[in-house]
Protein backbone atom coordinates (compact mmCIF):
# COMPACT_ATOMS: atom_id res chain seq x y z
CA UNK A 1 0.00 0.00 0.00
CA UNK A 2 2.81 2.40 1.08
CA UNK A 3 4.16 2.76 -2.91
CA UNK A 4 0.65 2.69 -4.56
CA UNK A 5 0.60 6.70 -4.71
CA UNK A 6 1.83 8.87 -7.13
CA UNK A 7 2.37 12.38 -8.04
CA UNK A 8 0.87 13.39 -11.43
CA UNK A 9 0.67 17.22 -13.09
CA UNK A 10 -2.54 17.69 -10.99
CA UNK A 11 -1.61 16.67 -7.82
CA UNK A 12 -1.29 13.32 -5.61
CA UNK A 13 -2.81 10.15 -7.11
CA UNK A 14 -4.00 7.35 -4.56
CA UNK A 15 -5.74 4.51 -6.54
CA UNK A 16 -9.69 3.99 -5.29
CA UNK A 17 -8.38 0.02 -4.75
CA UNK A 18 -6.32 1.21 -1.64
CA UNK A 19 -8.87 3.53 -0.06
CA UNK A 20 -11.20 0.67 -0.47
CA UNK A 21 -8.94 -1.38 1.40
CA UNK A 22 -8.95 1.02 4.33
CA UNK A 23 -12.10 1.99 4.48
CA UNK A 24 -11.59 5.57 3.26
CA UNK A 25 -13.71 5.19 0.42
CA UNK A 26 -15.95 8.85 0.01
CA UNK A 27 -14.06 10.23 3.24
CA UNK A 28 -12.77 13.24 3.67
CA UNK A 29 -9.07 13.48 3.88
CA UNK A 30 -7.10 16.55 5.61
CA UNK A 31 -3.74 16.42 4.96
CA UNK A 32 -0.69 17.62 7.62
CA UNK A 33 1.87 18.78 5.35
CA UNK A 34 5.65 18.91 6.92
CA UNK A 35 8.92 18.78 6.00
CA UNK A 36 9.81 15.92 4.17
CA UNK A 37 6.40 14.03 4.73
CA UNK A 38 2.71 13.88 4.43
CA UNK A 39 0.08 12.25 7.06
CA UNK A 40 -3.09 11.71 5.31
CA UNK A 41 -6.01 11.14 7.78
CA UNK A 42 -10.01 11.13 7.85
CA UNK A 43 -11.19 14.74 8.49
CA UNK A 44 -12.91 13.77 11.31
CA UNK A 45 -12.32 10.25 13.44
CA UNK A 46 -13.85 8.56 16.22
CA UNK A 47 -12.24 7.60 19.30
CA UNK A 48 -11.50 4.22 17.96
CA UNK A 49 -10.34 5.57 14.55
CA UNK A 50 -7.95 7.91 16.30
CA UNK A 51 -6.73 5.23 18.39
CA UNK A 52 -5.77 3.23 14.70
CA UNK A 53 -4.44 6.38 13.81
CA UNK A 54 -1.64 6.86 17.19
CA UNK A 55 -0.82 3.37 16.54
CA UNK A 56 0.04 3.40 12.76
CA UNK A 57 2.04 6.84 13.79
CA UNK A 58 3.47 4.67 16.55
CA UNK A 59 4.66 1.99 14.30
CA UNK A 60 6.47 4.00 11.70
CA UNK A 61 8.30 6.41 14.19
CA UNK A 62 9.76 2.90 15.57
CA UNK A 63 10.48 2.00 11.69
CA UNK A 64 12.41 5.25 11.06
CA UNK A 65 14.21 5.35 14.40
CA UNK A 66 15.18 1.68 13.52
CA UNK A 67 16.67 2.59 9.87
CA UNK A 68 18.76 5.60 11.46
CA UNK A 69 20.26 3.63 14.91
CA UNK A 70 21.04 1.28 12.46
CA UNK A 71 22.88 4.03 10.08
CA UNK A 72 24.23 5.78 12.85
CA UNK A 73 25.19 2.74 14.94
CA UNK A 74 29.07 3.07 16.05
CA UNK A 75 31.00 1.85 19.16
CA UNK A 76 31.81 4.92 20.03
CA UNK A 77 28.41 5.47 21.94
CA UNK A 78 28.76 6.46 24.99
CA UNK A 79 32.19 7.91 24.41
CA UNK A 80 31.58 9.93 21.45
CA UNK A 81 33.46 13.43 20.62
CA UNK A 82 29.66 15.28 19.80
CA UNK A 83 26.69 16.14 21.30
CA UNK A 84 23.32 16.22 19.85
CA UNK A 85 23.32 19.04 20.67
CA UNK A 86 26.51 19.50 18.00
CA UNK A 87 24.19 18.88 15.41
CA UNK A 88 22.07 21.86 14.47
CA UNK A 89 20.17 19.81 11.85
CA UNK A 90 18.57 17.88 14.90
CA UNK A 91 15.14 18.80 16.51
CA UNK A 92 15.34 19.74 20.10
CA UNK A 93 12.04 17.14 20.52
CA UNK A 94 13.70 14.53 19.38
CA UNK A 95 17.77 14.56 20.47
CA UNK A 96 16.75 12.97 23.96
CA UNK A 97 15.01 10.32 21.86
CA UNK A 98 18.55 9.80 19.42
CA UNK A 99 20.72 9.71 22.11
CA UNK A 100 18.58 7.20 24.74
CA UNK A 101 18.08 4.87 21.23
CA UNK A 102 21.94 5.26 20.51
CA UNK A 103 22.56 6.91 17.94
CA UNK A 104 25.91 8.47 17.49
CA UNK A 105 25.89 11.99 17.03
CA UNK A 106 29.09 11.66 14.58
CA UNK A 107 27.89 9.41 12.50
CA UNK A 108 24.78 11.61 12.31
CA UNK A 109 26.72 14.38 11.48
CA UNK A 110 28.59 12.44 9.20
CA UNK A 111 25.54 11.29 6.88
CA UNK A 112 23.79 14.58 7.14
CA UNK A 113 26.99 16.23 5.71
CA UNK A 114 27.26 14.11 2.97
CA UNK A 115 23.44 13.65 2.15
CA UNK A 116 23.49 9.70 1.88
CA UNK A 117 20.28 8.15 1.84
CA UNK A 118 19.48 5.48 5.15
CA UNK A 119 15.69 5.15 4.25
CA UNK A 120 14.34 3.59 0.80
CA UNK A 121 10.69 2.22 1.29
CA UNK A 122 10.22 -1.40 -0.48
């Protein structure tokens, strides 16, 4: 489901097949645009909708904080030469989260310097 969307010259594409298959079928959508992402949800939600909701969020913060400690895994952990708070690039909300996960603010530094890609969705 993840890959099914597409941008075309009007705007975003998301086949009727996989709003069918999540029951978003003739729903309105609001959209929360951000930098570097888009969270498409029903307009309005019941408790037990926004519940769904919190956990799908839940489950792909977990995914991306995976793919980076994995990326930005080095020995050096608890001995490291940086801060967090060494790397501007790094929301204040989340640096306690980096650093309790293990996440080496060097090799952070390191891949945001050079721009390589850690995420590619399948």
């Amino acid at each position: 489901m993840n890959n099914e969307m597409k941008f075309e010259k009007n705007g975003l594409l998301i086949p009727n097949g996989a709003l069918e298959e999540l029951g978003l079928v003739g729903i309105s959508l609001s959209a929360w645009l951000g930098q570097d992402h888009i969270l498409l949800m029903p307009q309005e939600m019941t408790a037990e909708q926004l519940l769904h909701a919190l956990e799908g969020l839940s489950r792909a913060s977990v995914e991306l904080l995976g793919v980076l400690q994995e990326a930005c895994r080095m020995p050096c952990a608890a001995d490291c030469e940086r801060d967090m708070e060494d790397v501007p690039q790094v929301p204040d909300s989340i640096r306690p989260l980096l650093m309790l996960s293990g996440c080496c603010p060097s090799a952070l530094a390191q891949l945001l310097e050079e721009g390589d890609i850690v995420y590619a969705a399948e």
